[in-house]
N, C-alpha and C. Protein backbone atom coordinates (compact mmCIF):
# COMPACT_ATOMS: atom_id res chain seq x y z
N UNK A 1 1.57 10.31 -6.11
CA UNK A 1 0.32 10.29 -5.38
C UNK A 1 0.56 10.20 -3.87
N UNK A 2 1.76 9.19 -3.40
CA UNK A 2 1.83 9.64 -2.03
C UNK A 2 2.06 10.71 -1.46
N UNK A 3 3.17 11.46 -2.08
CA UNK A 3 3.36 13.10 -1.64
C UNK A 3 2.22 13.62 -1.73
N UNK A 4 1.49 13.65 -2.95
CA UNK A 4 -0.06 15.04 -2.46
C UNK A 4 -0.19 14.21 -1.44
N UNK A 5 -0.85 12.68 -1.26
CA UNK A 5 -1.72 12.46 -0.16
C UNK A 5 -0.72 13.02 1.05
N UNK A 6 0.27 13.00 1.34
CA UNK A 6 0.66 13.31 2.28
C UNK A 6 0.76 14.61 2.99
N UNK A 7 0.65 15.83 1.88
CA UNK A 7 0.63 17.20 1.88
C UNK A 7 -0.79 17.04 2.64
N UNK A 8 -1.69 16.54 1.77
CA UNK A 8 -2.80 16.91 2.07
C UNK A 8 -3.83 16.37 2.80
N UNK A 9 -3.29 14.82 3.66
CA UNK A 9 -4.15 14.23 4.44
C UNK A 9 -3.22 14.16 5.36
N UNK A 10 -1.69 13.81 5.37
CA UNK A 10 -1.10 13.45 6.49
C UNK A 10 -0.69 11.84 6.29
N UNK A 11 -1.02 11.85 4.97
CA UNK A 11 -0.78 9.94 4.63
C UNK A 11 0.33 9.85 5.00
N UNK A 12 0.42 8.55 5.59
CA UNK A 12 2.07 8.08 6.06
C UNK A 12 2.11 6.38 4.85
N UNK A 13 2.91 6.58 4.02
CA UNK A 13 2.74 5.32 2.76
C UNK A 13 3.58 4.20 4.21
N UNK A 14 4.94 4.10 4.75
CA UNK A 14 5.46 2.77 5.44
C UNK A 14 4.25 2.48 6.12
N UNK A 15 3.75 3.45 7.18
CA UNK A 15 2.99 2.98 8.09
C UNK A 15 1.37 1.82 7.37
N UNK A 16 0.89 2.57 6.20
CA UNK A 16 0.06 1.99 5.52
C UNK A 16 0.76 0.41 5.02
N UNK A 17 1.65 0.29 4.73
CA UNK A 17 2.73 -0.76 4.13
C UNK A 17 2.41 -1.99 5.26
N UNK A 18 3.13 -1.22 6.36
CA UNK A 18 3.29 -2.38 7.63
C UNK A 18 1.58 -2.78 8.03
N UNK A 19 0.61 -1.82 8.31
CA UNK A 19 -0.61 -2.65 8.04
C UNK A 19 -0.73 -3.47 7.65
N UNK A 20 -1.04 -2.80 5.83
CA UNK A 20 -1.57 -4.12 4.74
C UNK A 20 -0.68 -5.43 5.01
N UNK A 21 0.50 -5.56 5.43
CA UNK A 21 1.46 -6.42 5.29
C UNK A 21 1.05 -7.92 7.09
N UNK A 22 0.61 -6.66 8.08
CA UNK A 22 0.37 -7.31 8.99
C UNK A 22 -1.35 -7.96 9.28
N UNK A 23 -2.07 -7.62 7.91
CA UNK A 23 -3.37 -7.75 8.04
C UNK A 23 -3.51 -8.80 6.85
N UNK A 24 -2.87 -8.59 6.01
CA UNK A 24 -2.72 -9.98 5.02
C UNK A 24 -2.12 -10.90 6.07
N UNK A 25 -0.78 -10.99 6.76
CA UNK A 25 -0.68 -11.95 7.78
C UNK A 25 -1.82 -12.87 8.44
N UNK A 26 -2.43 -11.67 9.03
CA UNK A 26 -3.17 -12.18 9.56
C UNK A 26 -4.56 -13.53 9.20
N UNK A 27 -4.83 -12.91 7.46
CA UNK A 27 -5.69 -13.76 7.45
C UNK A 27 -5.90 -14.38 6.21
N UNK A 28 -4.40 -14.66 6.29
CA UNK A 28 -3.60 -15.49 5.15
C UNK A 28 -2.55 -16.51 5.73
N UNK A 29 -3.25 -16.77 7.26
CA UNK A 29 -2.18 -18.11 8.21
C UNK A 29 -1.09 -17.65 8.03
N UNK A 30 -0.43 -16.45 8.39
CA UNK A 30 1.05 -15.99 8.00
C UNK A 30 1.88 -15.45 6.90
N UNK A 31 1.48 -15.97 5.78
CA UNK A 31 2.07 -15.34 4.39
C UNK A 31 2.28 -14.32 4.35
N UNK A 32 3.35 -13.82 3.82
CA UNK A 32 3.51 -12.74 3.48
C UNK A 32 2.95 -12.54 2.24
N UNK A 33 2.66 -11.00 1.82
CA UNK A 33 2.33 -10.52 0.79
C UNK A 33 3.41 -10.13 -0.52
N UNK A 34 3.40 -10.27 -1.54
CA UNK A 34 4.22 -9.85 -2.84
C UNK A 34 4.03 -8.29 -2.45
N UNK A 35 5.40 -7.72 -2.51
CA UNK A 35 5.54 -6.07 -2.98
C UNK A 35 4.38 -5.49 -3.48
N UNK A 36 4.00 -6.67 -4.89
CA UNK A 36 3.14 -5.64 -6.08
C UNK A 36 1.86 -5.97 -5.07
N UNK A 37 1.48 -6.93 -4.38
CA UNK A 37 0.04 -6.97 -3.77
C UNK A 37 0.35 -5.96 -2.71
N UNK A 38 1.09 -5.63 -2.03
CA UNK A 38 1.01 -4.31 -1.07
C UNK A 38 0.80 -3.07 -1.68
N UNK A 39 1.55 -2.95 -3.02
CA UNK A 39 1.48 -1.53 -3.42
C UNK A 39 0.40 -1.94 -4.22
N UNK A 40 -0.44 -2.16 -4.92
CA UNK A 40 -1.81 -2.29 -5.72
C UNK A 40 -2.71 -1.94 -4.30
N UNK A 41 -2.58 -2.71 -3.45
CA UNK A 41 -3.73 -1.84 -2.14
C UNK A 41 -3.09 -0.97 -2.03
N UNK A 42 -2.35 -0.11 -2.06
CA UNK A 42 -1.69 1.48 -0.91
C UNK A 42 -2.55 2.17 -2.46
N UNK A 43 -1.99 1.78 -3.78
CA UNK A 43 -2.67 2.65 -4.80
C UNK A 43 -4.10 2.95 -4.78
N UNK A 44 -4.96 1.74 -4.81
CA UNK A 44 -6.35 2.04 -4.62
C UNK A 44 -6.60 3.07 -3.03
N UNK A 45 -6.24 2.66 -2.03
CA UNK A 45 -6.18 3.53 -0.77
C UNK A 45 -6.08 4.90 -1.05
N UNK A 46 -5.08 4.93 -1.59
CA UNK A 46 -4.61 6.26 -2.43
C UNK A 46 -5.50 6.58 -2.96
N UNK A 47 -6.38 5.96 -3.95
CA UNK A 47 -7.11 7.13 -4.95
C UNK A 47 -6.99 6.95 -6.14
N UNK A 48 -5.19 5.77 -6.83
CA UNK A 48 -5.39 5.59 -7.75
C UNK A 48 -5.62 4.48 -8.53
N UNK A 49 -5.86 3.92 -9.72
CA UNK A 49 -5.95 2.94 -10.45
C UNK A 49 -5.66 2.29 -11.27
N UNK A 50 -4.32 2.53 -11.32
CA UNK A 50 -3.33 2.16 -12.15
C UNK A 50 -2.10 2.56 -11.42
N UNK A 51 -1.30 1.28 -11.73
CA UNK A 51 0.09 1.33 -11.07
C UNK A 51 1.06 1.68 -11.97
N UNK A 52 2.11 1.89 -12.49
CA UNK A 52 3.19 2.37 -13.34
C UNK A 52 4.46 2.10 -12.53
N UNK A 53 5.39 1.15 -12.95
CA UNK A 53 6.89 0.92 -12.49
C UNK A 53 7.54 1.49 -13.77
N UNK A 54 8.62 1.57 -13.69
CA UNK A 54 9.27 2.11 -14.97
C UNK A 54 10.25 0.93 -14.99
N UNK A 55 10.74 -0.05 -15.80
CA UNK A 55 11.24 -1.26 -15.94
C UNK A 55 13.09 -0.84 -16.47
């Protein structure tokens, strides 16, 4: 899903990453975010609704 979005909007997935990551900072007194809570927002952003890791 990031490649189409990227073909086809210009999505940049790090740049979206370092956002969510610096905007949870923000208003979460500093915390960082878990991996899976960054990528569950980039997915919905994305378009999709369901995540899939392969274990």
């Amino acid at each position: 899903a990031r490649e189409a979005a990227k073909a086809s909007r210009g999505y940049n997935s790090e740049a979206t990453q370092q956002r969510l990551e610096e905007t949870f900072r923000q208003r979460m007194g500093g915390k960082v975010p878990h991996q899976w809570q960054a990528d569950v927002s980039e997915a919905l952003l994305v378009g999709l609704d369901w995540v899939h890791e392969d274990l």
